[in-house]
C-alpha atoms as a PDB file:
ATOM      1  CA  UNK A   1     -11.336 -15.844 -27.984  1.00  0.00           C
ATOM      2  CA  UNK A   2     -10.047 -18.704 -25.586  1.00  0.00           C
ATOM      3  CA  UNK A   3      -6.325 -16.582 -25.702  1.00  0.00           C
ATOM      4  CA  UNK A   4      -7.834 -13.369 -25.008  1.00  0.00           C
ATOM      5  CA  UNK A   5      -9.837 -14.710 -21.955  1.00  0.00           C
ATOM      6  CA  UNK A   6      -6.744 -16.184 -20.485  1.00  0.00           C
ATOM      7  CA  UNK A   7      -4.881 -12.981 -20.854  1.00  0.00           C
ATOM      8  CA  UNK A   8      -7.448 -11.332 -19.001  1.00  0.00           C
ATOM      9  CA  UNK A   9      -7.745 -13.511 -16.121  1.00  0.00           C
ATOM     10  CA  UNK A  10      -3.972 -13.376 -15.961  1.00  0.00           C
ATOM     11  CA  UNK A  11      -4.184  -9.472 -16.213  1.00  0.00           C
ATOM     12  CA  UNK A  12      -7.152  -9.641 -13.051  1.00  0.00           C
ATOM     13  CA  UNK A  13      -4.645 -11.737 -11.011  1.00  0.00           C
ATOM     14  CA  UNK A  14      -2.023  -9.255 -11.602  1.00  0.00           C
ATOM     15  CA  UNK A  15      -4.071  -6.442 -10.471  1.00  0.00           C
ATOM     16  CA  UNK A  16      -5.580  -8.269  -7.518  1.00  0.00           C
ATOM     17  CA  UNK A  17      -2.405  -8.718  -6.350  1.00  0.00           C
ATOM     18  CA  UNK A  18      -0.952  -5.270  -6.749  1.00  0.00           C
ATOM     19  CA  UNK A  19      -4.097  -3.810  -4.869  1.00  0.00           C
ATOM     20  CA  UNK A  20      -3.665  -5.957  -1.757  1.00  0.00           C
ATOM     21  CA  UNK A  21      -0.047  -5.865  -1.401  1.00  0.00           C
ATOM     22  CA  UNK A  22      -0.784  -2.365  -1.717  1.00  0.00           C
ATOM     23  CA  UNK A  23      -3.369  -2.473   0.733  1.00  0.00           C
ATOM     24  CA  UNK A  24      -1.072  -4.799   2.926  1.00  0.00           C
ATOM     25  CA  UNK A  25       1.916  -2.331   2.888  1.00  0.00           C
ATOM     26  CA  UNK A  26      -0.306   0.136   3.796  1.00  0.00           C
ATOM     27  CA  UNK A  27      -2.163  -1.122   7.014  1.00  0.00           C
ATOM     28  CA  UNK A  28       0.368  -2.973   8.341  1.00  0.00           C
ATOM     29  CA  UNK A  29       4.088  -1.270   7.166  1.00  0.00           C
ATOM     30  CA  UNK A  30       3.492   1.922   7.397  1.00  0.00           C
ATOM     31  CA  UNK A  31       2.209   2.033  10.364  1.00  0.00           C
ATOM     32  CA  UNK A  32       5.183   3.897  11.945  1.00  0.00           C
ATOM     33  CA  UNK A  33       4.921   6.987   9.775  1.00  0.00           C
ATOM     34  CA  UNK A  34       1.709   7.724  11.732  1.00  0.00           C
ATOM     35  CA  UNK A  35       2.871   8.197  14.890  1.00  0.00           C
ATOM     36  CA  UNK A  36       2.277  11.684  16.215  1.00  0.00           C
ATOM     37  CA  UNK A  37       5.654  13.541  16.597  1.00  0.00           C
ATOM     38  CA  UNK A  38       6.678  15.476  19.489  1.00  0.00           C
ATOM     39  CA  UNK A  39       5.880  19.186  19.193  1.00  0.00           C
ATOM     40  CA  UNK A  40       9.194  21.282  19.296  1.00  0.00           C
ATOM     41  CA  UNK A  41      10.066  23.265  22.297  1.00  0.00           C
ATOM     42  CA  UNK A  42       9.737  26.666  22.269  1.00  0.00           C
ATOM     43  CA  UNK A  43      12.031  28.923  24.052  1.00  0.00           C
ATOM     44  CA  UNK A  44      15.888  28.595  24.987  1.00  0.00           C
ATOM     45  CA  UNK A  45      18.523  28.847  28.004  1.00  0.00           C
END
């Protein structure tokens, strides 16, 4: 019982760490890919 409970919290920590890197990357890396882009411009010469 003692060595499944240790695999578990091990497993938690895992997972907790996954989801806020995850969460990390997202609010603070990929911040850039949210920009609004420039509209193209219509017409020509």
């Amino acid at each position: 019982m003692e060595v499944f409970l240790e695999y578990l919290k091990e497993a938690l920590k895992g997972i907790t760490r996954a989801v806020s890197a995850h969460l990390f990357q997202k609010t603070f890396l990929d911040e850039k890919k949210t920009t609004p882009r420039r509209s193209k411009q219509k017409g020509g010469s």
